[in-house]
PDB file of N, CA and C in Angstrom:
ATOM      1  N   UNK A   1      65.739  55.644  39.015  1.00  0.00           N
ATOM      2  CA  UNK A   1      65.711  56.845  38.228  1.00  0.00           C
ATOM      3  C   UNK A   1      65.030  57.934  39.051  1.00  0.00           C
ATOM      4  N   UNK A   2      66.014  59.095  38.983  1.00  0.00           N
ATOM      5  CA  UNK A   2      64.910  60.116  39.726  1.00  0.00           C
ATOM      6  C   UNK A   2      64.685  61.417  39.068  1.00  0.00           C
ATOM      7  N   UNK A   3      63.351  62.252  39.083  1.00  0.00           N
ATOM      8  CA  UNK A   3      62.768  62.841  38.594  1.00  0.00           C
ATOM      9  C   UNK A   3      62.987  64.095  39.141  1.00  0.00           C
ATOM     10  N   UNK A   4      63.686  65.503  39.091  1.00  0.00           N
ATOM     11  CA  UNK A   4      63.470  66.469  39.651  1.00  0.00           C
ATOM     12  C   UNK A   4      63.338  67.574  38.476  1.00  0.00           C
ATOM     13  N   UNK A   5      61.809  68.240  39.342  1.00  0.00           N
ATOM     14  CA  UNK A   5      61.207  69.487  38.824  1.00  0.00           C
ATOM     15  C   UNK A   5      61.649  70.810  38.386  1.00  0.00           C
ATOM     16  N   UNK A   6      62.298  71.604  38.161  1.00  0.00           N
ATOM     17  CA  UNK A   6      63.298  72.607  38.490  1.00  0.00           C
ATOM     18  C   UNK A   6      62.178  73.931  37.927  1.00  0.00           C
ATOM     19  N   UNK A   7      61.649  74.300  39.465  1.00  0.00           N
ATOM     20  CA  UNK A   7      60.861  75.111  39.476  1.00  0.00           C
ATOM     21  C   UNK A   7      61.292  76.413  39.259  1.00  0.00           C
ATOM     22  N   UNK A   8      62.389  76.458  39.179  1.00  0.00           N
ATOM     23  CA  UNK A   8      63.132  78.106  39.172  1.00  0.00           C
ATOM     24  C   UNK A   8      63.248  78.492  37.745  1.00  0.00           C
ATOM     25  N   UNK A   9      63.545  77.156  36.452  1.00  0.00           N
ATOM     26  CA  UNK A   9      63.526  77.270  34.958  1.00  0.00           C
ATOM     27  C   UNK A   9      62.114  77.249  34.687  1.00  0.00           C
ATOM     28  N   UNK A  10      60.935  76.386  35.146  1.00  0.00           N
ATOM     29  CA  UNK A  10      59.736  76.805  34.571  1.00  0.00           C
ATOM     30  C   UNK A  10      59.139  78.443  35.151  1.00  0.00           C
ATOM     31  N   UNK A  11      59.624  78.779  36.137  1.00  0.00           N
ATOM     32  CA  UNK A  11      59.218  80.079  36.182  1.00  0.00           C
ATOM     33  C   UNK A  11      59.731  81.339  35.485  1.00  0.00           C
ATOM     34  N   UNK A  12      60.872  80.703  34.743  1.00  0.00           N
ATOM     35  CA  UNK A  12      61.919  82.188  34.149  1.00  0.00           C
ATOM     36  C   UNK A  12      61.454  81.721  33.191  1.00  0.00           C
ATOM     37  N   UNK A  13      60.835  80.475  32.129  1.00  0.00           N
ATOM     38  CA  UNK A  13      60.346  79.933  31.327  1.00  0.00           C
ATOM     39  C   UNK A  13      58.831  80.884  30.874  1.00  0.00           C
ATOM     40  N   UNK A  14      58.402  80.821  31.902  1.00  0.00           N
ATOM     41  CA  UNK A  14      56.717  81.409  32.008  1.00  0.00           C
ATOM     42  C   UNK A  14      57.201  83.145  31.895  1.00  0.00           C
ATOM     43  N   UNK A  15      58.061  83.274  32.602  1.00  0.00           N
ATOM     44  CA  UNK A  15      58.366  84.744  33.287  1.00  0.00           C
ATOM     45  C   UNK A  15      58.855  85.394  31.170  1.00  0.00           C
ATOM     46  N   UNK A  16      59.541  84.681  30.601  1.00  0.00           N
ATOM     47  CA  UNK A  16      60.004  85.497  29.662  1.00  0.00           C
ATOM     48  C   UNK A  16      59.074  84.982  28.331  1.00  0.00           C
ATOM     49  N   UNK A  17      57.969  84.376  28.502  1.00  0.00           N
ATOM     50  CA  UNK A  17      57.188  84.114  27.791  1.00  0.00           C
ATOM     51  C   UNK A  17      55.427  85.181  28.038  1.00  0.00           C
ATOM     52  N   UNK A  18      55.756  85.961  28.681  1.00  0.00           N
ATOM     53  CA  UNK A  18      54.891  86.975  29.333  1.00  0.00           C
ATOM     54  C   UNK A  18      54.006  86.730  30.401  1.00  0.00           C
ATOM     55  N   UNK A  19      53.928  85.960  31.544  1.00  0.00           N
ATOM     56  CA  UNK A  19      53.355  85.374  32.684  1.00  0.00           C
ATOM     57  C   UNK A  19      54.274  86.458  33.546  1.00  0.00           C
ATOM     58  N   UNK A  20      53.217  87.383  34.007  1.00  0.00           N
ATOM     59  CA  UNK A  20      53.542  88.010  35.316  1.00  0.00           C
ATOM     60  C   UNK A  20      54.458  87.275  36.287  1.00  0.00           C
ATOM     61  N   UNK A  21      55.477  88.292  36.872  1.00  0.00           N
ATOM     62  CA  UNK A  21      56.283  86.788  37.598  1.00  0.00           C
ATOM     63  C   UNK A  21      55.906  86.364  39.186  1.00  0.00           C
ATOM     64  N   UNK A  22      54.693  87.357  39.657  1.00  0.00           N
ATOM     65  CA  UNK A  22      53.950  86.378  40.618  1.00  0.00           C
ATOM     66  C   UNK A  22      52.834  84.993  40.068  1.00  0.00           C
ATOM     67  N   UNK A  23      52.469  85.609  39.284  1.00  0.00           N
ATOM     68  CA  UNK A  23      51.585  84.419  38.510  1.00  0.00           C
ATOM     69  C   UNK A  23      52.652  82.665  38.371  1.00  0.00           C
ATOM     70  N   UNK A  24      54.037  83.255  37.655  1.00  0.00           N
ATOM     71  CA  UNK A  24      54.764  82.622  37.110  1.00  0.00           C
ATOM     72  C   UNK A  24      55.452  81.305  38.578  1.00  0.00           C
ATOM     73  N   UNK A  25      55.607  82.097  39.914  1.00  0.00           N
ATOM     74  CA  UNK A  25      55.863  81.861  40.622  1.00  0.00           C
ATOM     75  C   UNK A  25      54.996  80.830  41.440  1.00  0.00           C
ATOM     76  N   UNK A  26      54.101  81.225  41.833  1.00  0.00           N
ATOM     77  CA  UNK A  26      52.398  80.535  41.448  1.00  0.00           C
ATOM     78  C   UNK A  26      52.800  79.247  40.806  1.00  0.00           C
ATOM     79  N   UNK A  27      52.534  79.087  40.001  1.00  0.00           N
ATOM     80  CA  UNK A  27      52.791  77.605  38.734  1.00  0.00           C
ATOM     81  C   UNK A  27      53.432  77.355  39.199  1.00  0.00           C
ATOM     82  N   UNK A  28      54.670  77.881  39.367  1.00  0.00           N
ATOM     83  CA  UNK A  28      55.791  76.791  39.094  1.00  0.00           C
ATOM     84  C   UNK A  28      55.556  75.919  40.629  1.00  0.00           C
ATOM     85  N   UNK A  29      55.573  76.640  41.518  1.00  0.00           N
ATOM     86  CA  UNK A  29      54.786  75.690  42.900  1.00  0.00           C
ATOM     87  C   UNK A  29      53.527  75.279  43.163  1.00  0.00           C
ATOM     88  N   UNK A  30      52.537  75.214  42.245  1.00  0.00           N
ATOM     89  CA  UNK A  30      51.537  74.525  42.481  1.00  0.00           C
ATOM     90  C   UNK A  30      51.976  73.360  41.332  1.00  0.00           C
ATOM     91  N   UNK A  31      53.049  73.526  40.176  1.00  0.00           N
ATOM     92  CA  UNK A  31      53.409  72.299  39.614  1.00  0.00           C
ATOM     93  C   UNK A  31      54.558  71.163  39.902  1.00  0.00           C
ATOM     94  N   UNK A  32      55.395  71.984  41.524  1.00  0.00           N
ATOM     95  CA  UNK A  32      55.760  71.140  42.140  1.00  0.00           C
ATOM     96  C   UNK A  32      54.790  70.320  42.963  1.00  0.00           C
ATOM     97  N   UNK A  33      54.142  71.145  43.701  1.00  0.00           N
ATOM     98  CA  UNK A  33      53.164  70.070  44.587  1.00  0.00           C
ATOM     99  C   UNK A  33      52.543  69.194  44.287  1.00  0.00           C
ATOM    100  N   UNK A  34      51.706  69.361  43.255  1.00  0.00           N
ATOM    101  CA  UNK A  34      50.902  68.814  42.297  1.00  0.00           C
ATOM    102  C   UNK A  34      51.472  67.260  41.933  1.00  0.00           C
ATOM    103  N   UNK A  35      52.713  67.871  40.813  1.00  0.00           N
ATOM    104  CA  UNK A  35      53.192  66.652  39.950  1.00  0.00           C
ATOM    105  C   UNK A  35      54.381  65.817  40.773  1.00  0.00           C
ATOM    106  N   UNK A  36      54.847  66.027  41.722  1.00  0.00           N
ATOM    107  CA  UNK A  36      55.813  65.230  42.646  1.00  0.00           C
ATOM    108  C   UNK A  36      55.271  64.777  43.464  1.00  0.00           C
ATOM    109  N   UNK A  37      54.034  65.268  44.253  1.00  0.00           N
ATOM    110  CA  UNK A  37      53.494  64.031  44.683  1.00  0.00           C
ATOM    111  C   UNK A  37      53.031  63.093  44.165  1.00  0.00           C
ATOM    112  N   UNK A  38      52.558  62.690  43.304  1.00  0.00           N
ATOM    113  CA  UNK A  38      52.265  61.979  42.180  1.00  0.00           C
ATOM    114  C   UNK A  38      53.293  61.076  41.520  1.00  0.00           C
ATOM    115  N   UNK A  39      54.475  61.460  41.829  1.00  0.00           N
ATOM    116  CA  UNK A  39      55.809  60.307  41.224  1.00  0.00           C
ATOM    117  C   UNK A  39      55.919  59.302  42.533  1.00  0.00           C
ATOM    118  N   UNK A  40      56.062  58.052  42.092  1.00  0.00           N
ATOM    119  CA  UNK A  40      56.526  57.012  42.986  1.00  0.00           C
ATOM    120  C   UNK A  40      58.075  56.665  42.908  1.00  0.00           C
ATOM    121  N   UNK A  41      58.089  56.795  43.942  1.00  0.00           N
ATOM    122  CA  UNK A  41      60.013  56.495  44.364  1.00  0.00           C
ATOM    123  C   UNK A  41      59.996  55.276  44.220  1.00  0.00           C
ATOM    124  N   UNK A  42      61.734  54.663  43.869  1.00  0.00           N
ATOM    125  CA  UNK A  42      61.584  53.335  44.512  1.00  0.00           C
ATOM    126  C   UNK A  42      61.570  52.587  46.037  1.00  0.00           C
ATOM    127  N   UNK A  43      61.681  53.466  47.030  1.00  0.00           N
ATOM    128  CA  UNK A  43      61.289  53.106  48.369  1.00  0.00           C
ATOM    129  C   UNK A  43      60.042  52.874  48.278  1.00  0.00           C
ATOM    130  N   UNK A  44      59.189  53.767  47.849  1.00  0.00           N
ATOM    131  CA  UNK A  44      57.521  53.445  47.907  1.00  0.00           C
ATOM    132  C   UNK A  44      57.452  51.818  47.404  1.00  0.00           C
ATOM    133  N   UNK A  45      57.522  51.775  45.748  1.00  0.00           N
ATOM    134  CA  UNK A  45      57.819  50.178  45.360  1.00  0.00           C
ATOM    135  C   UNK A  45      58.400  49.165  46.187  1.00  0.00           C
ATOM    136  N   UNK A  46      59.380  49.154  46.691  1.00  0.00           N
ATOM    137  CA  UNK A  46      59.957  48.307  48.021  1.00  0.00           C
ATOM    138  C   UNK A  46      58.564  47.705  48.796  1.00  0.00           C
ATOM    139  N   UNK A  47      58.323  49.516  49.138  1.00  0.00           N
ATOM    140  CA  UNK A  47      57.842  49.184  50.644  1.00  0.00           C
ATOM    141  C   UNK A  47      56.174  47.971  49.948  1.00  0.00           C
ATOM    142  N   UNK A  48      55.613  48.654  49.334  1.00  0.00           N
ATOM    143  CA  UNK A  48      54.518  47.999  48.363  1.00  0.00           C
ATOM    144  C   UNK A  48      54.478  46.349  48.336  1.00  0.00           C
ATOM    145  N   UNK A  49      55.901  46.022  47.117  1.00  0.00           N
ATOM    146  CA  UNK A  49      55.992  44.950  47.454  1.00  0.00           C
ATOM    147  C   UNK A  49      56.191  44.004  48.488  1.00  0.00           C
ATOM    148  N   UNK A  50      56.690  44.743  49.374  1.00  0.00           N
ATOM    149  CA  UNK A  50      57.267  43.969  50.575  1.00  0.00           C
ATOM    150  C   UNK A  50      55.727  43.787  51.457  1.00  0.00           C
ATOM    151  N   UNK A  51      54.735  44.470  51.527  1.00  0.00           N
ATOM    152  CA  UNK A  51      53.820  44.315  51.883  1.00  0.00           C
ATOM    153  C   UNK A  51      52.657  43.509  50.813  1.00  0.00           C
ATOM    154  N   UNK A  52      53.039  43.413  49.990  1.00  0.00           N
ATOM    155  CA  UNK A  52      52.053  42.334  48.909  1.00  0.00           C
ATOM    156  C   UNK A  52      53.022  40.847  49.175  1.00  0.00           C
ATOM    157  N   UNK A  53      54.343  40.910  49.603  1.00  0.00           N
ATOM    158  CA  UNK A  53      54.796  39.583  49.214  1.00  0.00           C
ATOM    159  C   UNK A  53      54.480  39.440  51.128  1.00  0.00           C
ATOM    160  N   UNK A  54      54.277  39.501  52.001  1.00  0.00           N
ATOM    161  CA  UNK A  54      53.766  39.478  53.421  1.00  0.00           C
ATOM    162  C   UNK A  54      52.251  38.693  52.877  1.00  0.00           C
ATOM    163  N   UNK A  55      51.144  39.678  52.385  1.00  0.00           N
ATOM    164  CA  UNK A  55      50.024  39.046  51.998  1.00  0.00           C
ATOM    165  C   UNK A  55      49.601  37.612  51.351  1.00  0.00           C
ATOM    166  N   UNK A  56      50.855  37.788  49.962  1.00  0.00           N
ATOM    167  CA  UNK A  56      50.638  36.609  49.609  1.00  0.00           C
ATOM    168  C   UNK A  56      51.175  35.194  50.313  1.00  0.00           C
ATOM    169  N   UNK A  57      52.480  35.887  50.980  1.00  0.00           N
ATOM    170  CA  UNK A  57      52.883  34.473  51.911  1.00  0.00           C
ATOM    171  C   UNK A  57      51.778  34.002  52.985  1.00  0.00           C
ATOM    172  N   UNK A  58      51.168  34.923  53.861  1.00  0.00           N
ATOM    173  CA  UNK A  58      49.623  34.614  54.238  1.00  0.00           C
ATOM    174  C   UNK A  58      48.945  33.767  53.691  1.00  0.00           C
ATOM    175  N   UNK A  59      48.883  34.191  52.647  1.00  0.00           N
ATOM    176  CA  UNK A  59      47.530  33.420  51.841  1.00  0.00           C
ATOM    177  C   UNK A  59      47.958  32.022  51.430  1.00  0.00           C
ATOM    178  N   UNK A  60      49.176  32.435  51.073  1.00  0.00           N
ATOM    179  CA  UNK A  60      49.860  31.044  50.925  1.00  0.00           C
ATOM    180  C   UNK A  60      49.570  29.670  51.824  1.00  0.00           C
ATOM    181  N   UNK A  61      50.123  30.023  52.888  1.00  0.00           N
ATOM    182  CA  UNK A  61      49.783  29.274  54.064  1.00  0.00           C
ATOM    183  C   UNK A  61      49.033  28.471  54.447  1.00  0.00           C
ATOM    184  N   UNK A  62      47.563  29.810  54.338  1.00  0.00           N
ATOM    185  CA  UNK A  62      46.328  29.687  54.917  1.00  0.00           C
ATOM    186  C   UNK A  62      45.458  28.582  53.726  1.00  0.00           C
ATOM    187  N   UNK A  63      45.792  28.663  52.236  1.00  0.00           N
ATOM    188  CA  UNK A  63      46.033  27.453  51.206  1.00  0.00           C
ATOM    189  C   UNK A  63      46.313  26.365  51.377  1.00  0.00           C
ATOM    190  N   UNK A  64      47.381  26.530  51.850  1.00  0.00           N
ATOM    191  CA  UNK A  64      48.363  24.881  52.060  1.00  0.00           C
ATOM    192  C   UNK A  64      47.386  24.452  53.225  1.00  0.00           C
ATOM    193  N   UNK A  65      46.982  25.360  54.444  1.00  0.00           N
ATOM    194  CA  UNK A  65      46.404  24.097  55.430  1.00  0.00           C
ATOM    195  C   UNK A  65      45.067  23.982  54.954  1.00  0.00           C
ATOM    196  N   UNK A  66      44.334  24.846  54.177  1.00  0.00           N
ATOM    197  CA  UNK A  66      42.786  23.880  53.908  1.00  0.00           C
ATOM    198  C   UNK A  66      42.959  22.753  53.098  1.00  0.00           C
ATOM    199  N   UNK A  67      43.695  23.113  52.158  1.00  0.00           N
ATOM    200  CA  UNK A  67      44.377  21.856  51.070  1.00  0.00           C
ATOM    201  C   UNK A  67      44.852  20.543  51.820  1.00  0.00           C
ATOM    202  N   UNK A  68      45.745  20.716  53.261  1.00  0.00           N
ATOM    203  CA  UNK A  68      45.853  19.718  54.258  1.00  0.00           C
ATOM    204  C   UNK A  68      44.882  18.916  54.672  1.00  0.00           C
ATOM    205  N   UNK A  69      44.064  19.950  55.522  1.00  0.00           N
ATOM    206  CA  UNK A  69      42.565  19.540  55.793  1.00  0.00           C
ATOM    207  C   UNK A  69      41.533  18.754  54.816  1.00  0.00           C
ATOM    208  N   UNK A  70      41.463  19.495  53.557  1.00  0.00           N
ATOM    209  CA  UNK A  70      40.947  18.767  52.634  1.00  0.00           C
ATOM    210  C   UNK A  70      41.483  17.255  52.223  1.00  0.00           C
ATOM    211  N   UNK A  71      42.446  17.374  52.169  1.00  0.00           N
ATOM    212  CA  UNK A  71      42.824  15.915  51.657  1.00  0.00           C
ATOM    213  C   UNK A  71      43.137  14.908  53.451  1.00  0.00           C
ATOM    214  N   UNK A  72      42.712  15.586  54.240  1.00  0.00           N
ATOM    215  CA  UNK A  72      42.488  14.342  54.925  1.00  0.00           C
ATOM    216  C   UNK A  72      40.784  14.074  55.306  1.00  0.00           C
ATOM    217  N   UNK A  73      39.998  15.058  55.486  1.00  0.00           N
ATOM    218  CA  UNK A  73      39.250  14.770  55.140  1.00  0.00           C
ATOM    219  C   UNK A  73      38.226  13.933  53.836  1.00  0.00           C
ATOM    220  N   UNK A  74      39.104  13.841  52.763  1.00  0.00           N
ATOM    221  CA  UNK A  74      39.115  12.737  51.453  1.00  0.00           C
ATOM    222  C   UNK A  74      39.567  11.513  52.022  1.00  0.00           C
ATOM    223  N   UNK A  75      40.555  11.349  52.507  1.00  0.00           N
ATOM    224  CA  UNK A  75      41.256  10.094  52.748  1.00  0.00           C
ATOM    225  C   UNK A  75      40.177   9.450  54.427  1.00  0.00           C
ATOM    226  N   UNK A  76      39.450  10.530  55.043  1.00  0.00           N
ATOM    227  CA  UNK A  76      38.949   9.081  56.356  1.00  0.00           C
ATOM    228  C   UNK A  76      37.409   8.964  55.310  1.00  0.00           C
ATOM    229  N   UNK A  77      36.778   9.812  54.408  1.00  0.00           N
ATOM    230  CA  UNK A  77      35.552   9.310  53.628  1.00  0.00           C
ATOM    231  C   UNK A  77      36.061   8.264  52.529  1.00  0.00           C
ATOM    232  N   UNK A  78      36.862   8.420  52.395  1.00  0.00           N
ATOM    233  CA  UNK A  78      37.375   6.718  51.441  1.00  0.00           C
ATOM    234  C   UNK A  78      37.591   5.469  51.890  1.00  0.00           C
ATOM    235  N   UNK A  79      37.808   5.926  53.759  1.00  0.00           N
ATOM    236  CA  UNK A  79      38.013   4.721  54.388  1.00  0.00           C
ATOM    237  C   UNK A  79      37.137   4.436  54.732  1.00  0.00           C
ATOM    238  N   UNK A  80      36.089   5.328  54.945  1.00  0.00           N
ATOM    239  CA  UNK A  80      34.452   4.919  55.957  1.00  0.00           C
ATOM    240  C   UNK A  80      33.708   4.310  54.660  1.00  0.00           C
ATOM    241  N   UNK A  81      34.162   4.687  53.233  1.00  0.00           N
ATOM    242  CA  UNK A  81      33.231   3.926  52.081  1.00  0.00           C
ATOM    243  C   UNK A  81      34.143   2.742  51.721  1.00  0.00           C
ATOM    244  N   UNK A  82      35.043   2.500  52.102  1.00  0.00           N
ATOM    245  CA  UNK A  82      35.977   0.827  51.682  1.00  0.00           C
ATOM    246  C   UNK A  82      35.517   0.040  52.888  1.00  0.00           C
ATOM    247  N   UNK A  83      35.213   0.915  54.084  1.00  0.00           N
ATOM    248  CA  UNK A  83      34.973  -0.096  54.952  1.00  0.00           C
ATOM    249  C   UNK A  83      33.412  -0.788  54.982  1.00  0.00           C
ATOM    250  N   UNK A  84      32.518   0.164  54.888  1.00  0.00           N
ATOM    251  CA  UNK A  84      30.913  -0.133  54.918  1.00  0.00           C
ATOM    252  C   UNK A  84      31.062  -0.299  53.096  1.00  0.00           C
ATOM    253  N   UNK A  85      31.890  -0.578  52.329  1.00  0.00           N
ATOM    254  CA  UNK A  85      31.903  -1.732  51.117  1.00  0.00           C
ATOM    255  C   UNK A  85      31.851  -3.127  51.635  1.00  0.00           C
ATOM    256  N   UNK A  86      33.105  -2.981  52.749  1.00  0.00           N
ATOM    257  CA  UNK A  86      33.497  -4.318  52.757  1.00  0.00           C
ATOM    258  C   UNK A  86      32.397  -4.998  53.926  1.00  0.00           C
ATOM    259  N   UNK A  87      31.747  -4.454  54.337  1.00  0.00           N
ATOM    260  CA  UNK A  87      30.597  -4.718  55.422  1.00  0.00           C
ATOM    261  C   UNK A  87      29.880  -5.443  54.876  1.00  0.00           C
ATOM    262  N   UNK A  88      29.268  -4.621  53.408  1.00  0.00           N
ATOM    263  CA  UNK A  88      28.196  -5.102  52.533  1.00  0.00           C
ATOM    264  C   UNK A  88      28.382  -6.341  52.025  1.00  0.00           C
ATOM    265  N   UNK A  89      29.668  -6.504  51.477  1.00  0.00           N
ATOM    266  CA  UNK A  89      29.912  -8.010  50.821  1.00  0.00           C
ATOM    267  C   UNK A  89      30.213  -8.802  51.889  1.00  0.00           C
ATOM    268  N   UNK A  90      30.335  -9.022  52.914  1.00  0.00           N
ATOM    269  CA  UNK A  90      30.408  -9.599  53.797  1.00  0.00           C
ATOM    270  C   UNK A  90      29.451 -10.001  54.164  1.00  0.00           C
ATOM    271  N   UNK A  91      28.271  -9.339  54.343  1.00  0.00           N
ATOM    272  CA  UNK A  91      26.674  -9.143  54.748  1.00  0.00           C
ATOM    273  C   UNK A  91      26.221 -10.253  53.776  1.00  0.00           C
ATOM    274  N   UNK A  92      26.319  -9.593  52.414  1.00  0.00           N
ATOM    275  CA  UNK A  92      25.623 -10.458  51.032  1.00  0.00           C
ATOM    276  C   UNK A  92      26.368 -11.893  51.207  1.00  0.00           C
ATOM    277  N   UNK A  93      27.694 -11.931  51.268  1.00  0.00           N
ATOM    278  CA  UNK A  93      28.538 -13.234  50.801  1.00  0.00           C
ATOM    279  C   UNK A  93      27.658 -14.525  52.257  1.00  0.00           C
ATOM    280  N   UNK A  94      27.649 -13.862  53.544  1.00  0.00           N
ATOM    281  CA  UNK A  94      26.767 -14.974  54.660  1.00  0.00           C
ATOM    282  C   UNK A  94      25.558 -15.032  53.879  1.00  0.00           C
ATOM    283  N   UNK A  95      24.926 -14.251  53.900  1.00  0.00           N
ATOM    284  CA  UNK A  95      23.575 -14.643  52.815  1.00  0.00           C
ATOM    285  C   UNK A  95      23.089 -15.245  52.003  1.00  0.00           C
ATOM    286  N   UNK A  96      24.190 -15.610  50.971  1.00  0.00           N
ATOM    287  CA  UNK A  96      23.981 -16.184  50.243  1.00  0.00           C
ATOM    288  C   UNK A  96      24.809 -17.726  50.056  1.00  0.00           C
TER     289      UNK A  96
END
């Protein structure tokens, strides 16, 4: 959808509503500058998302490998506690 200002009707607008027509002229371009920069195109949106979906695929990533890391780091402390388990009963079972 696109939005255009039509600065030439708000000034004949102002102009026959009693606004001097330098005054009138005035407005109507400080209410282009003003209020159109202020509208977002859909290129802007594009470009936006396309740079948030870059970020989140990043992050994504950078997720998946601590999550990697993490779960192997779980899996050799499960083996170092099954193994110094099995030490112990081994230890106790000659012992006794």
């Amino acid at each position: 959808m696109v939005y255009a200002f039509d600065t030439l009707s708000y000034a004949r607008h102002l102009k026959e509503h009693g606004v001097p027509e330098e005054q009138a002229e005035a407005h109507a371009d400080a209410a282009r500058q003003f209020i159109m920069a202020e509208l977002v195109t859909k290129t802007d949106l594009q470009a936006a998302f396309g740079q948030l979906d870059g970020k989140i695929t990043a992050a994504t990533s950078q997720l998946d490998a601590k999550l990697d890391n993490l779960g192997l780091r779980l899996t050799v402390r499960l083996g170092v506690m099954l193994v110094a388990a099995l030490g112990i009963l081994a230890t106790l079972q000659k012992l006794l």
